[in-house]
C-alpha atoms as a PDB file:
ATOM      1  CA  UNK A   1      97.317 120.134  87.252  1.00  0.00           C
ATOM      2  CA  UNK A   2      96.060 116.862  88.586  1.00  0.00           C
ATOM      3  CA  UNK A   3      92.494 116.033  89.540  1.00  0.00           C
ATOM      4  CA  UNK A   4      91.634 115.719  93.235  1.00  0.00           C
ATOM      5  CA  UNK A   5      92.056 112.006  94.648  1.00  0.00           C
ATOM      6  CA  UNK A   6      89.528 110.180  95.187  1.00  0.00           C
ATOM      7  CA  UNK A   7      88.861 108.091  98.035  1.00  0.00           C
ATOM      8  CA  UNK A   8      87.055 104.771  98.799  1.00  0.00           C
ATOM      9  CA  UNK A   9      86.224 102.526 101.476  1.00  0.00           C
ATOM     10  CA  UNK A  10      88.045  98.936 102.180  1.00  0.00           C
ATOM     11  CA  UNK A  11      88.335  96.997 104.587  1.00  0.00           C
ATOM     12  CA  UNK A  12      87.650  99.694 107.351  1.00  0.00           C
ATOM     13  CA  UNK A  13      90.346 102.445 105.703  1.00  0.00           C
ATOM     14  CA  UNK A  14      89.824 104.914 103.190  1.00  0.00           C
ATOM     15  CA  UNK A  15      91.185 104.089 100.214  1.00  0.00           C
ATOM     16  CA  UNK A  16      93.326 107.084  98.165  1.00  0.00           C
ATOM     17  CA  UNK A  17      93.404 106.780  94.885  1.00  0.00           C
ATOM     18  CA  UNK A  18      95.682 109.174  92.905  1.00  0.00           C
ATOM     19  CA  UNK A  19      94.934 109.632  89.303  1.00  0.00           C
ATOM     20  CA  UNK A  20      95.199 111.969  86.165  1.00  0.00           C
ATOM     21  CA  UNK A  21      92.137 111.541  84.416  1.00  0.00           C
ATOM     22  CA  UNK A  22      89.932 114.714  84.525  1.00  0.00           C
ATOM     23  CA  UNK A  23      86.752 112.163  83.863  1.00  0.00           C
ATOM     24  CA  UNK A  24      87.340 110.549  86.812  1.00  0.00           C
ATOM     25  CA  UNK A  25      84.607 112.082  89.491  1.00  0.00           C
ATOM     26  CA  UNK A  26      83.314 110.764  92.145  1.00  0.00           C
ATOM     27  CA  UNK A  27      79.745 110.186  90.585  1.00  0.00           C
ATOM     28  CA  UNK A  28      81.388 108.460  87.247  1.00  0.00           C
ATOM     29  CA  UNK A  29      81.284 104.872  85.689  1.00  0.00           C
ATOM     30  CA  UNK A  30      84.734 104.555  85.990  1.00  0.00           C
ATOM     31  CA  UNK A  31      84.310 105.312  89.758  1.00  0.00           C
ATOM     32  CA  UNK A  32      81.559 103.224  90.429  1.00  0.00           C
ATOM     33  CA  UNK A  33      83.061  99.828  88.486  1.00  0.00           C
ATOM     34  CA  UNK A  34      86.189 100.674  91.088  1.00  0.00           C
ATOM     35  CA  UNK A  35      84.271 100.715  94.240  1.00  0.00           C
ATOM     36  CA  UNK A  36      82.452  97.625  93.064  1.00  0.00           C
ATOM     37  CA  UNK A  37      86.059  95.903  92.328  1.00  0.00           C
ATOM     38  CA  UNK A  38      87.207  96.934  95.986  1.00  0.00           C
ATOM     39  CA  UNK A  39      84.096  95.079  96.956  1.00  0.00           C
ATOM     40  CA  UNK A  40      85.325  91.965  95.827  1.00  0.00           C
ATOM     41  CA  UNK A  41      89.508  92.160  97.425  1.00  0.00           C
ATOM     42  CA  UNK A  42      89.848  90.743 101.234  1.00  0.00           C
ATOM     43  CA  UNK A  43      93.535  91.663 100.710  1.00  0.00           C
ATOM     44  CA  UNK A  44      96.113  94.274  99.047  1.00  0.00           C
ATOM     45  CA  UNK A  45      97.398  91.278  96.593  1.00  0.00           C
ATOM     46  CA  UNK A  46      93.937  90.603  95.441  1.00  0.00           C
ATOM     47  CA  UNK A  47      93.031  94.555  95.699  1.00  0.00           C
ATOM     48  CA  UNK A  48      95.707  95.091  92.828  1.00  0.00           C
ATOM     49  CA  UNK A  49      94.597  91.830  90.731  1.00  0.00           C
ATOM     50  CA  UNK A  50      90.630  92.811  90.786  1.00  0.00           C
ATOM     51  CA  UNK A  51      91.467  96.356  90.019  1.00  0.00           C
ATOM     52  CA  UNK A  52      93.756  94.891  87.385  1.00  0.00           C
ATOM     53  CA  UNK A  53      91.248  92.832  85.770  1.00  0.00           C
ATOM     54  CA  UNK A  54      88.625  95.488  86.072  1.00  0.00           C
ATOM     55  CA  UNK A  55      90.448  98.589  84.975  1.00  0.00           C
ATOM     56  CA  UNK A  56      93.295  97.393  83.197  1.00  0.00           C
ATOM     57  CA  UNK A  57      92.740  98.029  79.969  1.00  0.00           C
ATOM     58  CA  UNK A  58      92.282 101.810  80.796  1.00  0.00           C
ATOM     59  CA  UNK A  59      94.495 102.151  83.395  1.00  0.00           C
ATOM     60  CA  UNK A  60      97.796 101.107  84.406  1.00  0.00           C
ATOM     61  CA  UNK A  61      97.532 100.498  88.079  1.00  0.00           C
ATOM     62  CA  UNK A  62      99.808 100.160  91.056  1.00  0.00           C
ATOM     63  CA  UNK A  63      98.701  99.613  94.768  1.00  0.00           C
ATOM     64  CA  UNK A  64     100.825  99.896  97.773  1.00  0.00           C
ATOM     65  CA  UNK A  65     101.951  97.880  99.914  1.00  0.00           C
ATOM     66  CA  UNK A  66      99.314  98.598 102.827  1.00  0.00           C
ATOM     67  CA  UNK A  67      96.186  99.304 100.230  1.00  0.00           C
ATOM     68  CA  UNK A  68      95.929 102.729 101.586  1.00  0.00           C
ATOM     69  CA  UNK A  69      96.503 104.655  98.152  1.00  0.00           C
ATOM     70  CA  UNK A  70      96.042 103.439  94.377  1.00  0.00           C
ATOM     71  CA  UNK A  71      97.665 105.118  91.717  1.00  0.00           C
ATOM     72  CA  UNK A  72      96.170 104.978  88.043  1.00  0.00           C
ATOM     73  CA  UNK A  73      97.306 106.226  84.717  1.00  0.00           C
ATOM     74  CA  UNK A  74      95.802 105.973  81.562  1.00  0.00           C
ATOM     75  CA  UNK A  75      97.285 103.757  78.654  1.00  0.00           C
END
């Protein structure tokens, strides 16, 4: 069973982001260091590098094309 996705705001959408890590809540560090990345993109190809650089040695992570859903994975 996969966790719920969580969601977080960009650029006026809500971000989806898929995931399979059980410690991944809405209140946790993992969480917050994301929505802090998402801060920092003004587009989808610098969305995927900051969340690359920021949670890429955790998670392998793919964005699509329109930024409207992240999927991570853990290593």
């Amino acid at each position: 069973m996969t966790p719920d996705p969580l969601f977080v705001d960009w650029q006026g959408i809500q971000v989806r982001v898929h995931h399979e890590d059980p410690r991944l809540t809405p209140y946790s560090p993992g969480v917050s260091r994301l929505r802090s990345a998402v801060e920092l993109a003004s587009d989808v190809e610098g969305l995927r590098l900051v969340l690359e650089s920021v949670l890429g040695d955790r998670y392998r992570v793919r964005v699509r094309d329109d930024g409207a859903v992240v999927e991570l994975w853990r290593r």
